[in-house]
N, C-alpha and C. Protein backbone atom coordinates (compact mmCIF):
# COMPACT_ATOMS: atom_id res chain seq x y z
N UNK A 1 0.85 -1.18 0.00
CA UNK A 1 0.00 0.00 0.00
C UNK A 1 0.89 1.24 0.00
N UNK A 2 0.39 2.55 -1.00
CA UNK A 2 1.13 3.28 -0.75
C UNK A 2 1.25 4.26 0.12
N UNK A 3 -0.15 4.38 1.45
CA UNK A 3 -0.10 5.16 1.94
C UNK A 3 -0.10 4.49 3.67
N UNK A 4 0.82 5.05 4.25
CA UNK A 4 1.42 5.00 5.42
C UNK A 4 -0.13 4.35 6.41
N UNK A 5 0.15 3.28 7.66
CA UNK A 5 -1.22 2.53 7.82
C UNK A 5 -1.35 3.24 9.40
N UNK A 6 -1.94 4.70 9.29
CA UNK A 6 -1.80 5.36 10.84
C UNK A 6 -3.17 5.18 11.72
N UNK A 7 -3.16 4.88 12.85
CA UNK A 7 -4.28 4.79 12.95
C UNK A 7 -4.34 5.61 14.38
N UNK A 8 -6.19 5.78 14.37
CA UNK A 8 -6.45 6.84 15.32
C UNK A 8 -7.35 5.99 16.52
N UNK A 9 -6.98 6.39 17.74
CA UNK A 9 -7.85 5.25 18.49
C UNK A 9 -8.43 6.33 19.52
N UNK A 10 -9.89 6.01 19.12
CA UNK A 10 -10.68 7.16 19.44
C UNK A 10 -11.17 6.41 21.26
N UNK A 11 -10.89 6.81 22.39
CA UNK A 11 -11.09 6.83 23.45
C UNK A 11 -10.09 7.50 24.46
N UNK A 12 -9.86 7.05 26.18
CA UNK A 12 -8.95 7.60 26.84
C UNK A 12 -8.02 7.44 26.50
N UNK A 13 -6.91 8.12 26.72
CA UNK A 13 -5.28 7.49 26.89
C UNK A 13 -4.93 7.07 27.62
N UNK A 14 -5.93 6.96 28.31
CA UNK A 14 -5.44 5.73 29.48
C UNK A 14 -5.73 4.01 29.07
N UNK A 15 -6.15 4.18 28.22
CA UNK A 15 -6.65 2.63 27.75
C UNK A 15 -5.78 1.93 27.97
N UNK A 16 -5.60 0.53 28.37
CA UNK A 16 -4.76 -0.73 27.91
C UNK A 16 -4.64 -0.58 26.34
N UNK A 17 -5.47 -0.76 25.75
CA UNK A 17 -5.90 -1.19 24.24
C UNK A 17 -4.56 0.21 23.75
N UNK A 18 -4.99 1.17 24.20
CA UNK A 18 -3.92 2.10 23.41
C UNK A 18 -2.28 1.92 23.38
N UNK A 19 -2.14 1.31 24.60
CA UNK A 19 -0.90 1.34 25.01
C UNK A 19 -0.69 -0.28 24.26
N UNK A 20 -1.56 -0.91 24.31
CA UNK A 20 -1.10 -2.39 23.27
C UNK A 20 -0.56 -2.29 22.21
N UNK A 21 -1.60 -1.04 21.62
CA UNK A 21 -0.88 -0.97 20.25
C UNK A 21 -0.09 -0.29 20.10
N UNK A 22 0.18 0.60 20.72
CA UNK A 22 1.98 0.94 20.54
C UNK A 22 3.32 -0.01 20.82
N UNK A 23 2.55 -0.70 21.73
CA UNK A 23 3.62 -1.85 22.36
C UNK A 23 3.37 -2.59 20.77
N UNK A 24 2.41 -2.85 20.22
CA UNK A 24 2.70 -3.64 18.65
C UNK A 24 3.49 -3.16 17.76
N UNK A 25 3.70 -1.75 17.62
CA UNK A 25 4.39 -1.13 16.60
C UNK A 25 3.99 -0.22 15.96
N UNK A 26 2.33 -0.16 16.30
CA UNK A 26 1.33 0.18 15.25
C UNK A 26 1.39 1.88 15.32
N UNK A 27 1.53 2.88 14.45
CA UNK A 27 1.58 4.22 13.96
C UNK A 27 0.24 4.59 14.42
N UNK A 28 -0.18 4.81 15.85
CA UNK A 28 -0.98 5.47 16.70
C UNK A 28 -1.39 6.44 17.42
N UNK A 29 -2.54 7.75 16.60
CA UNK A 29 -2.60 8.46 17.48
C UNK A 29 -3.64 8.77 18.41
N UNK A 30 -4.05 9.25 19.41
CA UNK A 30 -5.69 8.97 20.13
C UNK A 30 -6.08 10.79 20.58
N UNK A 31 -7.13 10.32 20.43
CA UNK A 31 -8.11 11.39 21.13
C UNK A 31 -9.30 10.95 21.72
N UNK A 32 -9.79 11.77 22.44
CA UNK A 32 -11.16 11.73 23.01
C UNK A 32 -11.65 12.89 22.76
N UNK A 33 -11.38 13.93 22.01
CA UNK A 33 -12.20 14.93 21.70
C UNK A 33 -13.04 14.61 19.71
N UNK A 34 -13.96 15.76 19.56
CA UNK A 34 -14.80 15.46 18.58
C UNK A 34 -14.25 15.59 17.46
N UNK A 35 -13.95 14.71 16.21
CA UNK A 35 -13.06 14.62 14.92
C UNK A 35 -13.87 15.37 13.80
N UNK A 36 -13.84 15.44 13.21
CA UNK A 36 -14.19 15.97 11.56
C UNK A 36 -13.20 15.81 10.52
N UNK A 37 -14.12 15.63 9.35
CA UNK A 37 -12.80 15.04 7.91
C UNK A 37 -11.66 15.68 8.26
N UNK A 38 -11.63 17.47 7.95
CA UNK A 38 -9.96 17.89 8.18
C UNK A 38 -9.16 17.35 9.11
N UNK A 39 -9.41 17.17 10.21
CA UNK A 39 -9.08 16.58 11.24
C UNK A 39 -8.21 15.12 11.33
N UNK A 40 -9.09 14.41 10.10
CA UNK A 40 -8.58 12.73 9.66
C UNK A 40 -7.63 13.34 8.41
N UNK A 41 -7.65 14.09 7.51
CA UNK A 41 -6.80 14.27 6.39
C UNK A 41 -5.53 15.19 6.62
N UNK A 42 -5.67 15.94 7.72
CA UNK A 42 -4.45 16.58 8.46
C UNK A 42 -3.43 15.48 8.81
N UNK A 43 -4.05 14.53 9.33
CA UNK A 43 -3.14 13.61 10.67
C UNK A 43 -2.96 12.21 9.30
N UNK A 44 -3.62 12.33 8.37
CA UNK A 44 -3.09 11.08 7.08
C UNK A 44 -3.75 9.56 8.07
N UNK A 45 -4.83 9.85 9.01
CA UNK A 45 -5.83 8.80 9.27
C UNK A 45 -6.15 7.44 8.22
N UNK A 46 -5.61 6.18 8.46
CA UNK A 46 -5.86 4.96 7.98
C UNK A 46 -7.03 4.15 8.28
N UNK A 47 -7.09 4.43 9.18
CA UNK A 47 -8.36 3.72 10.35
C UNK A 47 -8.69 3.86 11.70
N UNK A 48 -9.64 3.66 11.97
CA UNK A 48 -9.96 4.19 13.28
C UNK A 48 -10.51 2.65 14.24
N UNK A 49 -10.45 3.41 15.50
CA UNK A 49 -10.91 2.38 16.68
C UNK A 49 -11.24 3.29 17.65
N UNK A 50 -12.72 2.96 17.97
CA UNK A 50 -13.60 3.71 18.96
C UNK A 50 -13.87 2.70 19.99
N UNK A 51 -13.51 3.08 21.25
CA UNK A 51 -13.49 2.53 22.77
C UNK A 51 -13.70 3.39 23.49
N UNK A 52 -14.68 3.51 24.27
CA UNK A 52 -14.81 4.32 24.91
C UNK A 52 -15.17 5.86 24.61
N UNK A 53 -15.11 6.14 23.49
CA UNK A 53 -15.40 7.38 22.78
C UNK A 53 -16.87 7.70 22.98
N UNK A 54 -17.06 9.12 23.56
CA UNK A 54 -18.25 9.62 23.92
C UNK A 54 -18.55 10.12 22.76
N UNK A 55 -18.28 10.51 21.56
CA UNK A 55 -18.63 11.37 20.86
C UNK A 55 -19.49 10.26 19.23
N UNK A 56 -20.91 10.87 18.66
CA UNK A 56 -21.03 10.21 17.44
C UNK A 56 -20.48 10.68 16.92
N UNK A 57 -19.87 9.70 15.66
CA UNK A 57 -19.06 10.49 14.55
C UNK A 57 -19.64 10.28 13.25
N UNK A 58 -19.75 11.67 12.54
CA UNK A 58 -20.78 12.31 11.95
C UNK A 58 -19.90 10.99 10.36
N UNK A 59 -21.31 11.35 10.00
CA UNK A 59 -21.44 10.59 8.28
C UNK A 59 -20.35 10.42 7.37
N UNK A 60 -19.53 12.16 6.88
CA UNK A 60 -18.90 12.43 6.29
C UNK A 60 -17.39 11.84 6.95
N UNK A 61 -17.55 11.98 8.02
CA UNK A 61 -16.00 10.96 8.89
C UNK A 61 -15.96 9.81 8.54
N UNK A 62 -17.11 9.12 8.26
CA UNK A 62 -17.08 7.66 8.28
C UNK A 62 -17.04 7.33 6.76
N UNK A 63 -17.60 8.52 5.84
CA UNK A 63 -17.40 7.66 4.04
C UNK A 63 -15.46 7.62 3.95
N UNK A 64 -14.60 8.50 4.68
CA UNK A 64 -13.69 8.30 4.53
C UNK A 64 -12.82 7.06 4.76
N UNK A 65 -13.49 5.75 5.46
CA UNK A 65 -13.30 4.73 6.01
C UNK A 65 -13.80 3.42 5.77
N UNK A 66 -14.25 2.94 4.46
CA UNK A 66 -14.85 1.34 4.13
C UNK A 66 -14.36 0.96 5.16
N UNK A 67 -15.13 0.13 5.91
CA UNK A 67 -14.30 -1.22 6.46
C UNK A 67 -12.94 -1.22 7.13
N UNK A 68 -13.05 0.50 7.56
CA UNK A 68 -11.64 0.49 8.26
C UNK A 68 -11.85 1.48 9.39
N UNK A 69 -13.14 1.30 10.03
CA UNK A 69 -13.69 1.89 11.39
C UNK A 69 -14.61 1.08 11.77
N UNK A 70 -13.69 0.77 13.39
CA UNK A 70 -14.83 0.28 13.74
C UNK A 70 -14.63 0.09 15.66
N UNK A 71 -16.04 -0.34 16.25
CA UNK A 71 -16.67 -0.06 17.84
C UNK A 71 -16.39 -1.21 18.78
N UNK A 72 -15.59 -0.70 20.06
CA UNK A 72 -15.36 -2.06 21.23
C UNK A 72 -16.97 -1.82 21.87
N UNK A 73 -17.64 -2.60 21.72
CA UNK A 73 -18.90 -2.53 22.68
C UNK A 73 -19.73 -3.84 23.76
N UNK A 74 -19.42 -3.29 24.84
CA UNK A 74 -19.52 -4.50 25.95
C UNK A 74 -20.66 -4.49 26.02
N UNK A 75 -21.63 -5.20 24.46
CA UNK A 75 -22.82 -6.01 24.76
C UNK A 75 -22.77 -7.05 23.70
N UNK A 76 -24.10 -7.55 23.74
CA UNK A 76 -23.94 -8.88 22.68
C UNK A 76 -25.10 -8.51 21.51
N UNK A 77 -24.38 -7.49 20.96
CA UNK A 77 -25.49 -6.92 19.80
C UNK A 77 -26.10 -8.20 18.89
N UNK A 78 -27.54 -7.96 18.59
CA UNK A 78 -28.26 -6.49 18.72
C UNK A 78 -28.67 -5.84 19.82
N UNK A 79 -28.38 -6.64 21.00
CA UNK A 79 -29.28 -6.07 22.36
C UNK A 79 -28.06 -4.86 23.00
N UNK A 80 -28.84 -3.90 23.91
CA UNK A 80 -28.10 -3.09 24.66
C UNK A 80 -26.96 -2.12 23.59
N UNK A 81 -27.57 -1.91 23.13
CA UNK A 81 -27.03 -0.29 22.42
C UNK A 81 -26.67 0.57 22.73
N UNK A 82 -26.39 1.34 22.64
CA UNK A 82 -25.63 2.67 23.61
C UNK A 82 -25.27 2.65 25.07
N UNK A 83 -26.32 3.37 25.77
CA UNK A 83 -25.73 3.83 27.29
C UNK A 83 -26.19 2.43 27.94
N UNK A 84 -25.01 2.39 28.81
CA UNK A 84 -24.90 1.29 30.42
C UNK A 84 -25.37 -0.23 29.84
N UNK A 85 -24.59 -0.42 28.83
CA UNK A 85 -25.42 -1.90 28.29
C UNK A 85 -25.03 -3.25 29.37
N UNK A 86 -23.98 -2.93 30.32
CA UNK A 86 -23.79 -3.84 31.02
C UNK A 86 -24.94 -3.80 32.53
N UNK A 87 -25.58 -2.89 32.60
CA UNK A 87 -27.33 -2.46 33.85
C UNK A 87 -27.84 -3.02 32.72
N UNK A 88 -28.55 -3.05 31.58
CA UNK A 88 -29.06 -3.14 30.65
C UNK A 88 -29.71 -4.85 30.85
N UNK A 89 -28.09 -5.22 30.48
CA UNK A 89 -28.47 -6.89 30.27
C UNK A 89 -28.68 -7.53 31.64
N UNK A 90 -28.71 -6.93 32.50
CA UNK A 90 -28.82 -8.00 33.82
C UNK A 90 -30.25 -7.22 34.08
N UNK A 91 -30.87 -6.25 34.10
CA UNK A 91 -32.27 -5.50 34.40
C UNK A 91 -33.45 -6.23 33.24
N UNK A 92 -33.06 -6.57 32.31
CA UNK A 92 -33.85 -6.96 31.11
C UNK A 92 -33.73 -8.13 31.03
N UNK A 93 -32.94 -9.14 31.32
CA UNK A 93 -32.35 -10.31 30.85
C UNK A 93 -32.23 -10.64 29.73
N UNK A 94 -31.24 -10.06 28.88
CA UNK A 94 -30.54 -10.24 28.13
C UNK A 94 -29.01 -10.92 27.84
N UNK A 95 -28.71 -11.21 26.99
CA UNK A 95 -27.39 -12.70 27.45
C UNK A 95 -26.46 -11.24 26.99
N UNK A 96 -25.39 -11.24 28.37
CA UNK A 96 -24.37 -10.16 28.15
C UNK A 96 -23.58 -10.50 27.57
N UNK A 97 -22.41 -9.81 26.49
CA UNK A 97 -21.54 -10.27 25.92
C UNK A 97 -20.63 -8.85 25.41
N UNK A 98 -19.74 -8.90 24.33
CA UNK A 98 -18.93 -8.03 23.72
C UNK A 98 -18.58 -8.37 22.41
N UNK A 99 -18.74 -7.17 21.61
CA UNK A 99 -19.22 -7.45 20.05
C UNK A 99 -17.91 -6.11 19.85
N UNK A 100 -17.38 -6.61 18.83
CA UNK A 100 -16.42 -5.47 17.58
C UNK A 100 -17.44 -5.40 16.27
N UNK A 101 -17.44 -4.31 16.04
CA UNK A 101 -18.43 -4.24 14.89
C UNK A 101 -18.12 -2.59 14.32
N UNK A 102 -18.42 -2.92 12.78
CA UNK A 102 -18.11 -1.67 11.97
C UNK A 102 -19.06 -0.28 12.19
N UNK A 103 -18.63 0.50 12.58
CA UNK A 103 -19.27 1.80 12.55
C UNK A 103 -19.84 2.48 11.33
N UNK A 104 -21.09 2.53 11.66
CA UNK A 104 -22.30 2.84 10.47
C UNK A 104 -22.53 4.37 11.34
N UNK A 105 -23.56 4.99 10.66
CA UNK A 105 -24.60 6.23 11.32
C UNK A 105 -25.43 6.09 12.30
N UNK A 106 -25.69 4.65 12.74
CA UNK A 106 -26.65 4.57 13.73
C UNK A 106 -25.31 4.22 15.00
N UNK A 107 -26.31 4.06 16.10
CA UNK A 107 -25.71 4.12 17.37
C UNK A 107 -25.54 2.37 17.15
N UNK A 108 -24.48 1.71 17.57
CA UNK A 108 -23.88 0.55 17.75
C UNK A 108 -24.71 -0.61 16.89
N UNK A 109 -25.18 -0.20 15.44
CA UNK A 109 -25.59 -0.40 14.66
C UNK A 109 -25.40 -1.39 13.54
N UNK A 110 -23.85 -1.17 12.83
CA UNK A 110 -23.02 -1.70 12.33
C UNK A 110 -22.65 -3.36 12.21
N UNK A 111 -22.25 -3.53 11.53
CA UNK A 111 -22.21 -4.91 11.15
C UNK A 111 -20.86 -5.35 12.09
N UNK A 112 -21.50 -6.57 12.32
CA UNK A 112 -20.59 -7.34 13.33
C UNK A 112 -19.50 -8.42 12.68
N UNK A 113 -18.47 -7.78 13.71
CA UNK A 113 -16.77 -8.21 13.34
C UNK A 113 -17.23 -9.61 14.16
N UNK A 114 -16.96 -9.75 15.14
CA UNK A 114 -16.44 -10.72 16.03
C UNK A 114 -17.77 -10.09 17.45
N UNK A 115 -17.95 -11.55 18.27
CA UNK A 115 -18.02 -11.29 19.45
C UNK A 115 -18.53 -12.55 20.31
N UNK A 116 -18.48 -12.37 21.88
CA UNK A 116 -18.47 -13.19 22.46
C UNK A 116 -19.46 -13.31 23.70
N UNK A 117 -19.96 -14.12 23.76
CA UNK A 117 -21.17 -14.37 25.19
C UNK A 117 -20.42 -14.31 25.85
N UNK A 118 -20.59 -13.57 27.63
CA UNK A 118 -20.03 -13.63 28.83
C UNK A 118 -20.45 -13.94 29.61
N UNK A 119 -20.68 -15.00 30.79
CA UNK A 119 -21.15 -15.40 31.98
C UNK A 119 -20.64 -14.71 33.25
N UNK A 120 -21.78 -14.23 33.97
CA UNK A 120 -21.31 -13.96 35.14
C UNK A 120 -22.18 -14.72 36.22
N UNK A 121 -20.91 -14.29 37.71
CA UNK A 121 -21.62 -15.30 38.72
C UNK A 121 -22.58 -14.63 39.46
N UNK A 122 -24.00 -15.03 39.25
CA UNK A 122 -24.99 -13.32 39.50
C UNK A 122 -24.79 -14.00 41.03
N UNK A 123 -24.53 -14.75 42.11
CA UNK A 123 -24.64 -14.72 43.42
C UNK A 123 -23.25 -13.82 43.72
N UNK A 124 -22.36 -13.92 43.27
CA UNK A 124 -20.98 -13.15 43.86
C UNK A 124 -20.71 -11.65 42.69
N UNK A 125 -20.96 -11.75 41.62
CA UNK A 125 -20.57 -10.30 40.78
C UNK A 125 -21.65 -9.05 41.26
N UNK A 126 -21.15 -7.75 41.49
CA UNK A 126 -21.60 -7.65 41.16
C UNK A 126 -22.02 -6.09 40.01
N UNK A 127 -22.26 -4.86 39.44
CA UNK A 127 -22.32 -4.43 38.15
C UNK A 127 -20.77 -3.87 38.24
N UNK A 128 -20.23 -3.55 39.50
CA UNK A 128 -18.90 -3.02 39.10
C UNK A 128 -18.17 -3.87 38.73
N UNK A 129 -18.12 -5.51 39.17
CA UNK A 129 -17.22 -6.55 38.58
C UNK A 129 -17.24 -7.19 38.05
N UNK A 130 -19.20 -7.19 37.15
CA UNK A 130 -19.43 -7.58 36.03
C UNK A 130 -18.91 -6.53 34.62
N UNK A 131 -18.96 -5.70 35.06
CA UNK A 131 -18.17 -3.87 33.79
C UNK A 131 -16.92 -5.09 33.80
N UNK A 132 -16.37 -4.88 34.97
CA UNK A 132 -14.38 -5.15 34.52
C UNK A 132 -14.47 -6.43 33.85
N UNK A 133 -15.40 -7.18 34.09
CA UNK A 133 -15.18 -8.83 33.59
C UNK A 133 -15.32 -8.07 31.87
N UNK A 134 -16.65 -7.55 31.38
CA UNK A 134 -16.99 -7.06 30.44
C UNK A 134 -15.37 -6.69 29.59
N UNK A 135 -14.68 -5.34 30.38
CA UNK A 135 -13.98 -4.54 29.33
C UNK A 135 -12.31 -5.94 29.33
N UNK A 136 -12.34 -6.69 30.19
CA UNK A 136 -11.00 -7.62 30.29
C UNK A 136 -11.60 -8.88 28.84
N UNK A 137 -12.63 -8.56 28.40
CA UNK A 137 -12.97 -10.01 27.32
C UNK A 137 -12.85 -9.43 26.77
N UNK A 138 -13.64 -7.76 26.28
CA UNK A 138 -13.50 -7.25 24.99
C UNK A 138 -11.91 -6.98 24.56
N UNK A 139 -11.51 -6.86 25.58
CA UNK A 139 -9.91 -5.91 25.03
C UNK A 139 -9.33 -7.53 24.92
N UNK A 140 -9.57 -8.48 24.96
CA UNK A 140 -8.53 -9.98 24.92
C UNK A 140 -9.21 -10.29 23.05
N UNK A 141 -11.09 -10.22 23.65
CA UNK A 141 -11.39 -10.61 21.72
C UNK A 141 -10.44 -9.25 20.55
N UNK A 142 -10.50 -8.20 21.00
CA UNK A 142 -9.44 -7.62 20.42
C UNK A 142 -8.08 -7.57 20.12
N UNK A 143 -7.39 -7.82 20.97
CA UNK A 143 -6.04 -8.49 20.84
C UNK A 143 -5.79 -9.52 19.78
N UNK A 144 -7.15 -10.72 20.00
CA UNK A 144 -6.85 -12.02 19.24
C UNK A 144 -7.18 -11.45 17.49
N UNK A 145 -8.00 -10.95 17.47
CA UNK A 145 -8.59 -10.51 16.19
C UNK A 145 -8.22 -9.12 15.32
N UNK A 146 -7.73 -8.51 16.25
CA UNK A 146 -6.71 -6.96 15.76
C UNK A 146 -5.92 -7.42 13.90
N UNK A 147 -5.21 -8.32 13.88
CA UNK A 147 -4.39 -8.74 12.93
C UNK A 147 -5.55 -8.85 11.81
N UNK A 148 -6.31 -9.92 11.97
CA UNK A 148 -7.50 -9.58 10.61
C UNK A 148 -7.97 -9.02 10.38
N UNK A 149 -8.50 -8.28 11.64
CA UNK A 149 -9.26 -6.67 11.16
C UNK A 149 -8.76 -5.64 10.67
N UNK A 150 -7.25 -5.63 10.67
CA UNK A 150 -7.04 -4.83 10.48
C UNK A 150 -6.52 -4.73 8.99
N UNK A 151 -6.55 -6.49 8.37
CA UNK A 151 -6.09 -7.01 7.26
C UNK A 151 -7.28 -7.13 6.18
N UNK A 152 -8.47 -6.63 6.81
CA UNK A 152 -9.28 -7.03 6.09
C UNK A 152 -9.76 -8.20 5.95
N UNK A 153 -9.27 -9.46 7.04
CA UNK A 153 -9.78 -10.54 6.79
C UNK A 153 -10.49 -11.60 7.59
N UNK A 154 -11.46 -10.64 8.15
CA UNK A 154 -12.72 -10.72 8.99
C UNK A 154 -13.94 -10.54 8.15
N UNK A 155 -14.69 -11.99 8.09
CA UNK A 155 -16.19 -11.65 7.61
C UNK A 155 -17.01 -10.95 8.26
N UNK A 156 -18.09 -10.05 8.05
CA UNK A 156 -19.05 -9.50 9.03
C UNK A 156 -20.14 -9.82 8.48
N UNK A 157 -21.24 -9.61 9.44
CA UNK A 157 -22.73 -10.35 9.09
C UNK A 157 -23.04 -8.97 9.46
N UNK A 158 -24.40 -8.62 8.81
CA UNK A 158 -24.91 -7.64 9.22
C UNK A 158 -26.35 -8.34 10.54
N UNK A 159 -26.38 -6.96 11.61
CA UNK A 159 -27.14 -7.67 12.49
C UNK A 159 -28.63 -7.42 12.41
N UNK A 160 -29.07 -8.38 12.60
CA UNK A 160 -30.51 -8.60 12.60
C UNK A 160 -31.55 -8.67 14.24
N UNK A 161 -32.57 -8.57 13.76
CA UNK A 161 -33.71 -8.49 14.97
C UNK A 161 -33.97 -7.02 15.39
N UNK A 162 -34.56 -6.81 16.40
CA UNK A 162 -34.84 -5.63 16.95
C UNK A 162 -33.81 -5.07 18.11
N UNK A 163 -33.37 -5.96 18.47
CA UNK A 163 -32.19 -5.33 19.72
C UNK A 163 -33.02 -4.53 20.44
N UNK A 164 -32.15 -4.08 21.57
CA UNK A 164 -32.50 -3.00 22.31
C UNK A 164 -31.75 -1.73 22.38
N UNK A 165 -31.48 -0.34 22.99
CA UNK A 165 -30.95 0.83 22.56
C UNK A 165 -31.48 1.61 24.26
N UNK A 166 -30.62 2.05 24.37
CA UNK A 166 -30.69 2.92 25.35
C UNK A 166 -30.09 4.11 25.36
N UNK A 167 -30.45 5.36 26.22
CA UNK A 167 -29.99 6.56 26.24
C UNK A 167 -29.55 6.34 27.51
N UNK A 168 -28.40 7.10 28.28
CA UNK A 168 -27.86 7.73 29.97
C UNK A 168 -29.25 7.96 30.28
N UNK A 169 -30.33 8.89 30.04
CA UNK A 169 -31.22 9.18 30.67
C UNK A 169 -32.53 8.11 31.17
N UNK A 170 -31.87 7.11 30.53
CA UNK A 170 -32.92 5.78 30.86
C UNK A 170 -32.83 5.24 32.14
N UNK A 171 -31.61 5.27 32.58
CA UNK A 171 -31.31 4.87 33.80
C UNK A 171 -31.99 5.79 35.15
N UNK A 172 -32.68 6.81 34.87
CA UNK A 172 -33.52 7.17 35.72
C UNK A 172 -34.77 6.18 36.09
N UNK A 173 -35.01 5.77 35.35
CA UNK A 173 -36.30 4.86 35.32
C UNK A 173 -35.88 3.59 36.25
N UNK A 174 -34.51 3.33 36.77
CA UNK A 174 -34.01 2.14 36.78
C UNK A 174 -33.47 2.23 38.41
N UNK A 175 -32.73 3.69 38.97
CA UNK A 175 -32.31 4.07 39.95
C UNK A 175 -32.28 3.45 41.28
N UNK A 176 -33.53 3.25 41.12
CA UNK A 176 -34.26 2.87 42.34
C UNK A 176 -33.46 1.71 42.58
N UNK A 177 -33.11 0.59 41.89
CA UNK A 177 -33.03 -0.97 41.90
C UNK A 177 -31.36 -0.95 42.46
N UNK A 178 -30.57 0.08 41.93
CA UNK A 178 -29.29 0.37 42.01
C UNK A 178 -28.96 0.13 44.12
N UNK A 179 -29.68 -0.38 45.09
CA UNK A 179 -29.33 -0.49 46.44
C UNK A 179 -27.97 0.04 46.95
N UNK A 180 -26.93 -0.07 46.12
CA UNK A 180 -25.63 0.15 46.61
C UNK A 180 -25.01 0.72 45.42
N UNK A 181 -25.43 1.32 44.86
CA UNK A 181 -25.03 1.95 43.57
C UNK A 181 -24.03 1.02 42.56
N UNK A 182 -23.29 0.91 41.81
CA UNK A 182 -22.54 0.20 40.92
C UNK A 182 -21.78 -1.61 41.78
N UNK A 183 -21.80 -1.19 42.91
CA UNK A 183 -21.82 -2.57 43.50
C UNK A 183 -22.89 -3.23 43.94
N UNK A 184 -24.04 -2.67 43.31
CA UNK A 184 -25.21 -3.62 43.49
C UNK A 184 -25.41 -5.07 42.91
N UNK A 185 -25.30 -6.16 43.85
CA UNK A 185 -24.87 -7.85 43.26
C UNK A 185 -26.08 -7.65 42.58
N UNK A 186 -25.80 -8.51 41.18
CA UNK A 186 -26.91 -8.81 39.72
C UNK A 186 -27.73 -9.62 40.50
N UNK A 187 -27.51 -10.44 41.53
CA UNK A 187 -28.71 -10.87 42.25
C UNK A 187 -29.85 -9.90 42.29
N UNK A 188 -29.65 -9.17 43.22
CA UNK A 188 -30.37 -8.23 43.97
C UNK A 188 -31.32 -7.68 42.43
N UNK A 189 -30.63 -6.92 41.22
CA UNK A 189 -31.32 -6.98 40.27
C UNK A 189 -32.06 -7.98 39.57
N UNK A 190 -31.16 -8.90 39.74
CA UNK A 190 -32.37 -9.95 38.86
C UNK A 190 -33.82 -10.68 39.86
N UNK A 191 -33.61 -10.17 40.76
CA UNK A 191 -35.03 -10.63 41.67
C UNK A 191 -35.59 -9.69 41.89
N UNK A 192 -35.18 -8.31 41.73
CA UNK A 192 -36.00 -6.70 40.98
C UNK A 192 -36.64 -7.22 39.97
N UNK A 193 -36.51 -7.43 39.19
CA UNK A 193 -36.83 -7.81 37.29
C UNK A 193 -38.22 -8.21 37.75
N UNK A 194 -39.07 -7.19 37.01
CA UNK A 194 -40.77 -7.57 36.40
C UNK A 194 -40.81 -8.82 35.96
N UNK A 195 -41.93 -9.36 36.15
CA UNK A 195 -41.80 -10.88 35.38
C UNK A 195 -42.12 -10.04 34.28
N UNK A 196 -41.90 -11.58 33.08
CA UNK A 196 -42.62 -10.67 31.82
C UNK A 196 -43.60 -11.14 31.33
């Protein structure tokens, strides 16, 4: 290829994941603030990786990128979309997991790279040490799969069904159930849970 393979890894700098890939070799630069085209054609942007990134990134960012942007998201899409998908799947009962998948216009939308079901122990976890179980699988299915994705030689399926989608502001509705705030054991939630 003739153009240099730089890539931008859109979350903290504090990430593991960021610091992996420099430890790989890989021509990496990161932000957590909001991008636009000039922004990717200034810096000679190859591809991107969004973790943790608060920000949507608008249309015109993404035609610059076939198949060479794409989302760490600690659920098992289609379910749990956006905000707190790890409250999400234990309040709803939904099977939790972590999906890599290509960044489209919709919110965690995109066609799916790779991903993996996660079990937790709902008598001993509980949402704060079900999150870390969450971000320690996604950043390992990343590690293993980084090399094809980044080679292009990952099939993706596009995802199907209705999923679910959430906003931050949903979790008002939910508050109440939270007893001990983020260390509330998934027990305690899952014997909250409405029948259905």
């Amino acid at each position: 290829m003739s153009f240099k393979q730089r890539l931008l890894f859109l979350g903290p700098e504090t990430s593991p994941l960021f610091e992996w890939l420099q430890q790989q070799g890989e021509d990496v630069l990161q932000t957590s603030e909001k991008i636009d085209p000039q922004y990717v054609e200034d810096r000679q942007i190859w591809f991107l990786i969004s973790y943790g990134y608060r920000h949507i990134i608008k249309k015109e960012v993404l035609e610059l990128f076939e198949n060479r942007a794409i989302n760490l998201h600690i659920s098992f899409l289609p379910f749990n979309r956006g905000a707190d998908p790890n409250l999400w799947s234990i309040v709803e009962g939904t099977q939790p997991g972590v999906t890599i998948h290509y960044l489209d216009e919709g919110i965690d939308t995109g066609a799916i790279i790779v991903q993996k079901r996660v079990e937790f122990d709902f008598k001993h976890d509980t949402l704060a040490s079900s999150y870390q179980k969450l971000q320690l699988q996604i950043q390992q299915l990343f590690k293993e799969n980084w090399t094809a994705i980044k080679n292009q030689k990952c099939p993706s399926i596009a995802q199907t069904g209705v999923g679910t989608c959430h906003k931050t502001s949903d979790r008002k509705t939910i508050e109440h159930l939270l007893i001990d705030g983020w260390n509330t054991k998934l027990s305690d939630l899952t014997n909250a849970r409405k029948p259905q």
